[in-house]
Protein backbone atom coordinates (compact mmCIF):
# COMPACT_ATOMS: atom_id res chain seq x y z
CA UNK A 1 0.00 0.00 0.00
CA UNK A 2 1.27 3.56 -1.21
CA UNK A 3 1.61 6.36 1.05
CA UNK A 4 -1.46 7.96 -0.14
CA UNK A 5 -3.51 5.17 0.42
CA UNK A 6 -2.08 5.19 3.66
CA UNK A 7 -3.20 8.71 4.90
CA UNK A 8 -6.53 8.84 2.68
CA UNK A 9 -9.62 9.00 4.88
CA UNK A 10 -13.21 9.92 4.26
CA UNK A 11 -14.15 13.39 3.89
CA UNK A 12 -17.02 14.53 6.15
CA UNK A 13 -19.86 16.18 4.82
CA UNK A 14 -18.81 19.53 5.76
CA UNK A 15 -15.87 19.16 4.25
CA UNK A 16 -17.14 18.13 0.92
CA UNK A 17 -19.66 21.04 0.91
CA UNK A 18 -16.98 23.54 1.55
CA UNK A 19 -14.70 22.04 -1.16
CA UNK A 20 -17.95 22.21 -3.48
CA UNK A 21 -18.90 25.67 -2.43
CA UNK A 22 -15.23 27.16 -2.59
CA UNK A 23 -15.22 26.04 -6.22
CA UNK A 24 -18.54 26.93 -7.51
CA UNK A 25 -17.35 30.88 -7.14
CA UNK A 26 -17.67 31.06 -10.94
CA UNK A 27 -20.45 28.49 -11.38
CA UNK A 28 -23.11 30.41 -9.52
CA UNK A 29 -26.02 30.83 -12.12
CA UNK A 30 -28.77 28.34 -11.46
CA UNK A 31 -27.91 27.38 -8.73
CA UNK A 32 -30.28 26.85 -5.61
CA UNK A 33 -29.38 25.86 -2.13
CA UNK A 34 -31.92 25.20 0.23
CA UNK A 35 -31.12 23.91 4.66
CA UNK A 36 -33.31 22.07 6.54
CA UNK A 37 -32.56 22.72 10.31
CA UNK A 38 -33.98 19.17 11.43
CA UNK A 39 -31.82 19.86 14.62
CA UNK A 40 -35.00 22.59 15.69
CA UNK A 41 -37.24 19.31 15.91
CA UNK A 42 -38.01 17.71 19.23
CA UNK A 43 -35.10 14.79 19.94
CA UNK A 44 -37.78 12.08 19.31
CA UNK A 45 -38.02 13.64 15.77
CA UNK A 46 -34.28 13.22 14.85
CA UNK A 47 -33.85 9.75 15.06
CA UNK A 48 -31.38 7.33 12.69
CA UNK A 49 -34.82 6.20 11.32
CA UNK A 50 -36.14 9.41 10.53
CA UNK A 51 -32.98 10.99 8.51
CA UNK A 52 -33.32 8.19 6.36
CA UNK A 53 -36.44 9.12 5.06
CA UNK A 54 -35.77 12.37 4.67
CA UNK A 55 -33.27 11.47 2.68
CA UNK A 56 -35.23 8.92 0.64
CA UNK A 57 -38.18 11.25 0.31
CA UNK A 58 -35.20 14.04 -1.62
CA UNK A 59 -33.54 11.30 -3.41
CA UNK A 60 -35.88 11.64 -6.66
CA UNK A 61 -35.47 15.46 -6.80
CA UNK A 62 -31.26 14.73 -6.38
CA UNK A 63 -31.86 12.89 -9.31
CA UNK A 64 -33.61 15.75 -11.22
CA UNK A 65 -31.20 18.13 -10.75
CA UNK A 66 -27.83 16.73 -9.93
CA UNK A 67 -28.40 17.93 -6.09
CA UNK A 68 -25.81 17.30 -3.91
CA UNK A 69 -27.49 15.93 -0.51
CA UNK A 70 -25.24 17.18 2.51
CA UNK A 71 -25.89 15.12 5.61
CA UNK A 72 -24.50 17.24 8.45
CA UNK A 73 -23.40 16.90 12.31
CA UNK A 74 -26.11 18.88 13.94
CA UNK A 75 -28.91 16.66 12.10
CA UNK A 76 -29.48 19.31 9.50
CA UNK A 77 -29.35 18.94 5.68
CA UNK A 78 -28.51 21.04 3.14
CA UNK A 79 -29.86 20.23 -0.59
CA UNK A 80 -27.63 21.65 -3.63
CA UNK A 81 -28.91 22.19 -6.93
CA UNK A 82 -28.25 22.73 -10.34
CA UNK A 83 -31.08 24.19 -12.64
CA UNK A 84 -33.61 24.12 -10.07
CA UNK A 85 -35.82 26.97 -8.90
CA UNK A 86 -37.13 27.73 -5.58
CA UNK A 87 -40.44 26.32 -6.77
CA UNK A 88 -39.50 23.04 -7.54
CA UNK A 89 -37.42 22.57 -4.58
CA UNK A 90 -40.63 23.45 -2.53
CA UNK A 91 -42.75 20.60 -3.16
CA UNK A 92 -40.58 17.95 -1.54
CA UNK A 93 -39.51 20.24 1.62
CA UNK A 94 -43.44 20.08 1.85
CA UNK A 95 -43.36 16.21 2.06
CA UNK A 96 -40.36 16.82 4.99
CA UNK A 97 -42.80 18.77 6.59
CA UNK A 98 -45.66 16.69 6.39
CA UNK A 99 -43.49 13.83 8.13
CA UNK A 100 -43.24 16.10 11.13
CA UNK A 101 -46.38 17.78 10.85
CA UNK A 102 -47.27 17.07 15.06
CA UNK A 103 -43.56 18.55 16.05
CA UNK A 104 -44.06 21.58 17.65
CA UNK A 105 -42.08 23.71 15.12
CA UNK A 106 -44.61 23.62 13.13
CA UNK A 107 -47.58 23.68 15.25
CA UNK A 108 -47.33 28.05 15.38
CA UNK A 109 -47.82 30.40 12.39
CA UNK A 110 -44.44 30.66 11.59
CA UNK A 111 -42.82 27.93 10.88
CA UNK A 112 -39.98 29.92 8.33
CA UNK A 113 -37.20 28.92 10.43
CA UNK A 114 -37.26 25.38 9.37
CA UNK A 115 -35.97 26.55 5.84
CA UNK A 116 -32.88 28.73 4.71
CA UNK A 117 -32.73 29.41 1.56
CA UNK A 118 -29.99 30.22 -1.12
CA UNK A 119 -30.20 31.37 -4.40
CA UNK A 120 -26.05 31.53 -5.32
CA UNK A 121 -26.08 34.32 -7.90
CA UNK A 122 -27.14 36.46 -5.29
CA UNK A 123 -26.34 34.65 -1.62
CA UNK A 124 -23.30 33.06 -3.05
CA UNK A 125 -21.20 34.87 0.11
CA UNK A 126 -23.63 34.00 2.83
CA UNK A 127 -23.52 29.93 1.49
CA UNK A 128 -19.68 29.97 1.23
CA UNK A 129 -19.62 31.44 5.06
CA UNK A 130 -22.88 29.17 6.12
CA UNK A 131 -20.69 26.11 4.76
CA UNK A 132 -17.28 27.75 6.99
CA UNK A 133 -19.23 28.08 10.03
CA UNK A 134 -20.92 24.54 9.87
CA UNK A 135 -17.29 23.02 8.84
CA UNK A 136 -15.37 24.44 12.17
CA UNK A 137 -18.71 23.48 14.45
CA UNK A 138 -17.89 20.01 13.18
CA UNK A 139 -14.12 20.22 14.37
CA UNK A 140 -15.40 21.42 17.64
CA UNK A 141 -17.98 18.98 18.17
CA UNK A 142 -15.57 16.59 17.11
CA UNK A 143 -12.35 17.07 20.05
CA UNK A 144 -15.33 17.40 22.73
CA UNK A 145 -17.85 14.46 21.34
CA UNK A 146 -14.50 11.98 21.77
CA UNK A 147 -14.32 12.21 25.46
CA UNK A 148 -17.89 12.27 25.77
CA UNK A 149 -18.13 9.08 23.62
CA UNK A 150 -15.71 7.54 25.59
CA UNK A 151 -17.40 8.52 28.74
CA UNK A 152 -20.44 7.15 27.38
CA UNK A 153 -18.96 3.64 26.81
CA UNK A 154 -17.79 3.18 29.92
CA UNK A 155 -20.90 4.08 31.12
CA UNK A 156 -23.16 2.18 29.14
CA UNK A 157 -20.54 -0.98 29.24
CA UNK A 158 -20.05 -3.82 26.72
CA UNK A 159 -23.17 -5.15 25.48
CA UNK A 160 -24.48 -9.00 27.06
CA UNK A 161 -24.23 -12.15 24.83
CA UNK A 162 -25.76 -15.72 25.65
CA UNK A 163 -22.09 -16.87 26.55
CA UNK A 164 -22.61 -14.70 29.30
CA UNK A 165 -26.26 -15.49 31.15
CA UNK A 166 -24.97 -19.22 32.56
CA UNK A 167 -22.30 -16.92 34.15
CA UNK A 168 -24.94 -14.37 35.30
CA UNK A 169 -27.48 -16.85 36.42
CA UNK A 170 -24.57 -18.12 38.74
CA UNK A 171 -24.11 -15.23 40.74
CA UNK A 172 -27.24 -14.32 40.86
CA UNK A 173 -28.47 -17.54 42.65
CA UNK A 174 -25.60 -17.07 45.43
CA UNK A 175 -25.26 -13.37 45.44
CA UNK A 176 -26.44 -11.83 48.36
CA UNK A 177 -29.05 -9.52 46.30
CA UNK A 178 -30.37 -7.84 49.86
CA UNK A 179 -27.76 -5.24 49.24
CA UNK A 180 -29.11 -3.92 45.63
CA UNK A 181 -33.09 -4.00 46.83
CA UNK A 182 -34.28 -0.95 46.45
CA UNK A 183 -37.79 0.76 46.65
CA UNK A 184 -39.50 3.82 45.36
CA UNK A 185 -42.66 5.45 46.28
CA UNK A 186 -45.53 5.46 44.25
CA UNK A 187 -46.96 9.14 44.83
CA UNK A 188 -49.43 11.65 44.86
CA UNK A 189 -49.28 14.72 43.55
CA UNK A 190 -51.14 18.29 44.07
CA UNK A 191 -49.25 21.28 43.03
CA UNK A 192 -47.91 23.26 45.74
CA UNK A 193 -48.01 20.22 48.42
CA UNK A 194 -45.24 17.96 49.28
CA UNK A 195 -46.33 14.16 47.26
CA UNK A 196 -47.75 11.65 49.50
CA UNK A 197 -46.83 7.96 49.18
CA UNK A 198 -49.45 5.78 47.92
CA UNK A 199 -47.72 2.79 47.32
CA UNK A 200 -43.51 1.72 47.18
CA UNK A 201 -42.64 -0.45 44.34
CA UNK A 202 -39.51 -3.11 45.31
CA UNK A 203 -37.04 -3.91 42.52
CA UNK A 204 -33.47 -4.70 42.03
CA UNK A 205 -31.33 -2.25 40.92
CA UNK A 206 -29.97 -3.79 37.46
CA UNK A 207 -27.02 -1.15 37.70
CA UNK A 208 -25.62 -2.09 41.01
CA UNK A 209 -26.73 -5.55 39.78
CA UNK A 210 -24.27 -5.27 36.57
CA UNK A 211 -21.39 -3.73 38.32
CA UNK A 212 -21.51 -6.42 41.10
CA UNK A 213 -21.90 -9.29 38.75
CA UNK A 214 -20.21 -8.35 35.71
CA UNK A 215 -18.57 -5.23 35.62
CA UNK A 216 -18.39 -3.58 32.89
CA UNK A 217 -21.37 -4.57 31.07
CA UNK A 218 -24.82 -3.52 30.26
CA UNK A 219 -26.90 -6.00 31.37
CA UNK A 220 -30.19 -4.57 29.53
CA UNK A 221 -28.86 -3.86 25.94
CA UNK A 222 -30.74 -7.21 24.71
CA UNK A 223 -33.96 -7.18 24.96
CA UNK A 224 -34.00 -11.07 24.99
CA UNK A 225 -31.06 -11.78 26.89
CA UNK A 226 -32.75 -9.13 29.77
CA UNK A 227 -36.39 -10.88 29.93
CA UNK A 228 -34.58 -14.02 30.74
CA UNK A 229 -32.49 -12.57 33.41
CA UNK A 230 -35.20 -10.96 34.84
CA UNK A 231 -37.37 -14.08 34.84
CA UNK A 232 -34.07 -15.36 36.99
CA UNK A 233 -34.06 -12.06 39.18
CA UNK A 234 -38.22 -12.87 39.99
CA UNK A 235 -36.89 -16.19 41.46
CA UNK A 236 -34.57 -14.76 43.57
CA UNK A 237 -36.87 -11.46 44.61
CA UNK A 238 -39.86 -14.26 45.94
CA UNK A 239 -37.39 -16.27 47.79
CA UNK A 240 -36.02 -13.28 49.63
CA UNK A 241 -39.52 -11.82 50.54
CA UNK A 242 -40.43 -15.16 52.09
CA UNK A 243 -37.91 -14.01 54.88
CA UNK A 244 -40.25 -13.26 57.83
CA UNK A 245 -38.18 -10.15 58.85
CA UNK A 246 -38.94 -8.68 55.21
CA UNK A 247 -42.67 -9.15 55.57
CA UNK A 248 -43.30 -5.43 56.91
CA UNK A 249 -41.78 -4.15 53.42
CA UNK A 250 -44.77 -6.34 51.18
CA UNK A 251 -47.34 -3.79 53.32
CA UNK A 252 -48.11 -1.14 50.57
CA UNK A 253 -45.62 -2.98 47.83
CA UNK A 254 -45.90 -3.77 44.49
CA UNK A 255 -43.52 -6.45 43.27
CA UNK A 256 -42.08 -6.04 39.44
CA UNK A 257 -42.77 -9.75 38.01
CA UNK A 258 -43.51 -11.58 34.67
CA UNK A 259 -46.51 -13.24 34.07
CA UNK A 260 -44.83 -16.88 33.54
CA UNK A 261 -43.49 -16.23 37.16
CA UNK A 262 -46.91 -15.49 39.05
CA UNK A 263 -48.03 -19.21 37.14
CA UNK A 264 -44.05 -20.88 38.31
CA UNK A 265 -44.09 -22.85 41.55
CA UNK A 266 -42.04 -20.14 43.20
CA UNK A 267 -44.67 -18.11 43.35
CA UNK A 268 -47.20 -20.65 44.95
CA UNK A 269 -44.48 -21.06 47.68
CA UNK A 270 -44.22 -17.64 48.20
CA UNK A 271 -48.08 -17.21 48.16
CA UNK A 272 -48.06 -20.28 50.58
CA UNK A 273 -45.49 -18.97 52.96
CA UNK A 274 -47.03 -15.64 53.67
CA UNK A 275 -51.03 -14.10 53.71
CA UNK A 276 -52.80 -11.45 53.24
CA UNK A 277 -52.49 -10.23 56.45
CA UNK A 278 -48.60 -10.49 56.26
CA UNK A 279 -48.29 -8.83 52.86
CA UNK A 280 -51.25 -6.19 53.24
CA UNK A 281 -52.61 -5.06 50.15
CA UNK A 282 -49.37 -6.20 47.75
CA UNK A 283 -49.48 -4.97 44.23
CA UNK A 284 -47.73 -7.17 41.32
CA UNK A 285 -46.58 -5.08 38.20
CA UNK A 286 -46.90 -7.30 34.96
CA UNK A 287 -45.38 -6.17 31.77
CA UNK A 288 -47.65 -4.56 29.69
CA UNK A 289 -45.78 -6.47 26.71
CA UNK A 290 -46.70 -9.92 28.32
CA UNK A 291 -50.58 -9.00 27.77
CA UNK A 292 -49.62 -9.36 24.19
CA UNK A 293 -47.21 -12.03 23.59
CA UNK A 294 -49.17 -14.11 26.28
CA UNK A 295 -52.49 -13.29 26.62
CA UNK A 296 -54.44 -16.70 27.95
CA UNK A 297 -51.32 -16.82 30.35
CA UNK A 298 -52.57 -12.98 31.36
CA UNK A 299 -55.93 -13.44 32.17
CA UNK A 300 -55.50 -17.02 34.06
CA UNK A 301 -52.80 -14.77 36.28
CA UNK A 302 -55.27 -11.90 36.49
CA UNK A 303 -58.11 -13.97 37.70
CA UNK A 304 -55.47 -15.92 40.22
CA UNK A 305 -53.99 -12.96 41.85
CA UNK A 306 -57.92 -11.60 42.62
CA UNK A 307 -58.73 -14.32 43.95
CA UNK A 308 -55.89 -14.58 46.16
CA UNK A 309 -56.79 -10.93 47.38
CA UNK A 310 -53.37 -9.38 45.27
CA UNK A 311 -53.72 -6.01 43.48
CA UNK A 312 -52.68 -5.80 39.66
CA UNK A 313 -50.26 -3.16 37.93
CA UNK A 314 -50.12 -3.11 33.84
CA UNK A 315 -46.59 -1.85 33.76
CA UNK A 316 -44.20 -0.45 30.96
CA UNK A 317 -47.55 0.68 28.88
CA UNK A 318 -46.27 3.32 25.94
CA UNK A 319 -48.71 6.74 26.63
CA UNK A 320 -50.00 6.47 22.95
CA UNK A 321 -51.85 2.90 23.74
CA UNK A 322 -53.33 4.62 26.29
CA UNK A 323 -56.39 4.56 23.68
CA UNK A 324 -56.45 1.32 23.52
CA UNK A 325 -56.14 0.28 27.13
CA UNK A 326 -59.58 -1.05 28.74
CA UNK A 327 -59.18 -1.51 32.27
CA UNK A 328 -62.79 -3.49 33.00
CA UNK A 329 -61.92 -5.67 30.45
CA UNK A 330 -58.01 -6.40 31.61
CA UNK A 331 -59.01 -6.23 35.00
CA UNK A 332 -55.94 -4.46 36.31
CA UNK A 333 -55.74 -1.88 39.41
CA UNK A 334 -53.12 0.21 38.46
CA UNK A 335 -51.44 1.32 35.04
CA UNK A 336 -48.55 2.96 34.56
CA UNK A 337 -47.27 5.20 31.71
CA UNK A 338 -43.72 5.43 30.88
CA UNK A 339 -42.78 9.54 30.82
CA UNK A 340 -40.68 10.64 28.08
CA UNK A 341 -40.46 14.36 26.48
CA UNK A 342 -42.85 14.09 23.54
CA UNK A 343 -45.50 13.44 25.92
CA UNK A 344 -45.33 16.99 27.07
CA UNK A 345 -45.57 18.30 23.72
CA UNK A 346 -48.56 15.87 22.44
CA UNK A 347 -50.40 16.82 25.75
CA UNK A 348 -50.46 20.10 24.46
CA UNK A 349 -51.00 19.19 20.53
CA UNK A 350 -53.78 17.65 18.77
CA UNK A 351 -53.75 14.22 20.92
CA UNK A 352 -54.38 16.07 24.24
CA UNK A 353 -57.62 15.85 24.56
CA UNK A 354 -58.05 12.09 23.30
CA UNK A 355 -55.02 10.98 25.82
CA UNK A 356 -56.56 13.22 28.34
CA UNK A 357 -60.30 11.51 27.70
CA UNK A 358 -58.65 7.94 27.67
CA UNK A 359 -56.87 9.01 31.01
CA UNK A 360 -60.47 9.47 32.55
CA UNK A 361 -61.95 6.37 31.01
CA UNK A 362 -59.13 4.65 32.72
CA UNK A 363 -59.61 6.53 36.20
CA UNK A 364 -57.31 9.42 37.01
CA UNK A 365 -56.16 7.76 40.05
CA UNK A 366 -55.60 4.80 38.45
CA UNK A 367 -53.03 5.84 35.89
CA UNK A 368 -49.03 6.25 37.54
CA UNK A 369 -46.42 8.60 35.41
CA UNK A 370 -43.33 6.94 36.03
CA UNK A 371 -39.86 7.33 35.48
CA UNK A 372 -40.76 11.05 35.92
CA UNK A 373 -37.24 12.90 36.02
CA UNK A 374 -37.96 16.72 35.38
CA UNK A 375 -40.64 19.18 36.10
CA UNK A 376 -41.34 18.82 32.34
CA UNK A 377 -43.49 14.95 33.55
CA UNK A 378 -45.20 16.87 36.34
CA UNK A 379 -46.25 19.48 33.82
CA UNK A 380 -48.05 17.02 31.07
CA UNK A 381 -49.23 14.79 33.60
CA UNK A 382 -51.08 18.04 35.23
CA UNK A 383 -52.29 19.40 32.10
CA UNK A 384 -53.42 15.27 31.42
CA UNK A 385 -55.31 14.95 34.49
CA UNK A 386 -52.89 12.96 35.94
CA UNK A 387 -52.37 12.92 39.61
CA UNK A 388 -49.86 9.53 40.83
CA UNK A 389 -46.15 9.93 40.02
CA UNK A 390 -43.06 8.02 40.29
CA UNK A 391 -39.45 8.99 39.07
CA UNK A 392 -36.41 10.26 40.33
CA UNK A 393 -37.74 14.14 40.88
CA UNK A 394 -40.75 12.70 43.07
CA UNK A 395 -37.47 11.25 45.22
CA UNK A 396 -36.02 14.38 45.19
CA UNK A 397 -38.84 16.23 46.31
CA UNK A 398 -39.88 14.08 49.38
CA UNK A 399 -36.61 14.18 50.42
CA UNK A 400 -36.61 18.51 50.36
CA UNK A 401 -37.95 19.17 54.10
CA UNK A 402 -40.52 21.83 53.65
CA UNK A 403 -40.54 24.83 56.13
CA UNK A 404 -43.37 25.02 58.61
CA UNK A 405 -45.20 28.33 59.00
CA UNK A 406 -43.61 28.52 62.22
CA UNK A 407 -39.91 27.99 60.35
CA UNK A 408 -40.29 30.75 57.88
CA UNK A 409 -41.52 33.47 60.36
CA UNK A 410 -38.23 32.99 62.37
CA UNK A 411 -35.82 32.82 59.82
């Protein structure tokens, strides 16, 4: 291998539209340039998934008029054409509209800032600068995203594989798992009031779990590999809450379980070795995505736990199958919605008032935001109707001490 070949490397995107731009100095006439700023879109909006169509839905009007496509780092795109007027360029950045038509850019009057446009014989300057700029944001983002991507490897850790579960399983069945039990409140919320515990949920914490048992790896990156584990994990939880000391923490719990466990033998041990006045009013959460893969196994489980005087949590349920969710007919007590930032934005959109009416058909104290870690999840659930939280800023906000009248006159 020559030298050359040696040192070549693959031009970035900004680097190729620079190199393009710098060079089309006397090659201006007909020549359009039009940027999408996809980076103004919510996160959810800018996934791998999502580019790709974009791209896909401009490939036929590349083809039209030799248009150079330029991917970039921020998740914007510019289009460069030869021959082509603003006009016909139009009609497709329509169709990229119309694929985020529910984002909130475009749910105001002016939604101009998701184009900038170029025509060269005239903007010729501001494209050769535009195409600068986005080249040295690239070298920037580059030297910081390095440490940050190695930050976030060591973080996220080395992916599982099936060589690894009879390794797993092993320590899990003679690890002392007391140490990584954990619990988190269940909560009511009424702005202006410090939340009030309604219920704890008891679950192992799968990070302490994966730096205990295998360091360095991320025990949930397979979706697979994870359900099994946890299947292993549901063993282990019912076999430690059969220890008579333990019994006060069932009062108020819910227990995080799969439906093939509440039909194993474990659980009829565990059922056997304690009562209803031992384990109060004990809530089991059962994956929402067991309902569907399993559904005879569901509703045999359902009708089991009622009878043996057990509360039921659907668990892990998406807030746009909220819709579909009919709690007479599944028979559960509790449902909780998984929080994540679009839900803000679609409470406030055109799906509000369908999630909002599905949230009352449901029972507005029946329906638990979880995983609620910003005042962003208190603000949809409010503007939802709904009123039980559970997440990492409930924590923090039981454990801020409020003043008492008395406290703030003195100080």
């Amino acid at each position: 291998m020559n030298d050359w070949n040696k040192d070549a490397r693959v031009l970035t995107y900004e680097e190729l539209l620079l190199d393009f731009a710098t060079r089309l100095d006397r090659h201006r006439a007909g020549r359009v340039a039009c940027e999408l700023h996809l980076s103004l879109l919510r996160p959810y909006h800018q996934q791998p998934h999502h580019l790709r169509i974009v791209r896909r839905t401009l490939e036929p009007l590349a083809r039209r008029y030799d248009a150079g496509i330029y991917e970039l780092h921020n998740r914007n795109l510019i289009i460069l054409t030869k021959g082509a007027a603003a006009t016909d360029i139009e009609p497709y950045v329509s169709q990229v509209r119309a694929l985020f038509s529910e984002d909130p850019l475009f749910l105001g009057a002016d939604d101009s800032r998701f184009c900038s446009w170029y025509g060269l014989e005239r903007d010729y300057d501001a494209l050769l600068m535009r195409a600068r700029q986005l080249n040295e944001d690239r070298k920037a983002a580059q030297e910081t995203g390095g440490a940050q991507d190695a930050m976030n490897r060591l973080v996220g850790g080395t992916a599982i594989r099936p060589t690894h579960l009879e390794q797993i399983e092993r320590a899990i069945e003679h690890a002392d798992l007391a140490n990584i039990l954990r619990r988190q409140d269940v909560c009511a919320v009424i702005p202006g009031m410090r939340p009030e515990p309604m219920f704890h949920e008891l679950y192992f914490s799968m990070y302490y779990l994966a730096q205990t048992l295998l360091p360095g790896h991320n025990v949930t990156s397979d979706d697979f590999l994870f359900r099994h584990l946890t299947r292993v994990l549901d063993r282990r939880m019912l076999s430690l809450m059969t220890q008579r000391e333990l019994f006060p923490m069932l009062r108020t719990a819910a227990l995080n379980l799969n439906v093939r466990t509440v039909l194993s033998a474990e659980f009829m041990e565990f059922d056997k070795a304690t009562n209803i006045k031992d384990r109060g009013s004990l809530a089991i959460e059962l994956p929402a995505l067991d309902i569907m893969n399993e559904p005879n196994e569901y509703l045999f489980a359902r009708d089991f736990l009622k009878e043996r005087g057990y509360k039921i949590v659907l668990d892990g349920v998406k807030y746009l199958n909220l819709p579909l969710i009919d709690r007479e007919w599944l028979g559960f007590d509790f449902v909780k919605v998984t929080w994540t930032p679009s839900l803000l934005d679609d409470a406030a959109g055109q799906r509000g008032e369908a999630l909002k009416a599905s949230i009352a058909k449901i029972g507005r104290d029946r329906v638990v935001l979880c995983r609620v870690d910003s005042e962003d999840g208190l603000k949809a659930g409010e503007a939802l109707g709904v009123t039980l939280y559970q997440g990492r800023l409930i924590d923090a906000m039981n454990a801020v001490k409020l003043k008492s009248p008395a406290a703030g006159a003195a100080s």
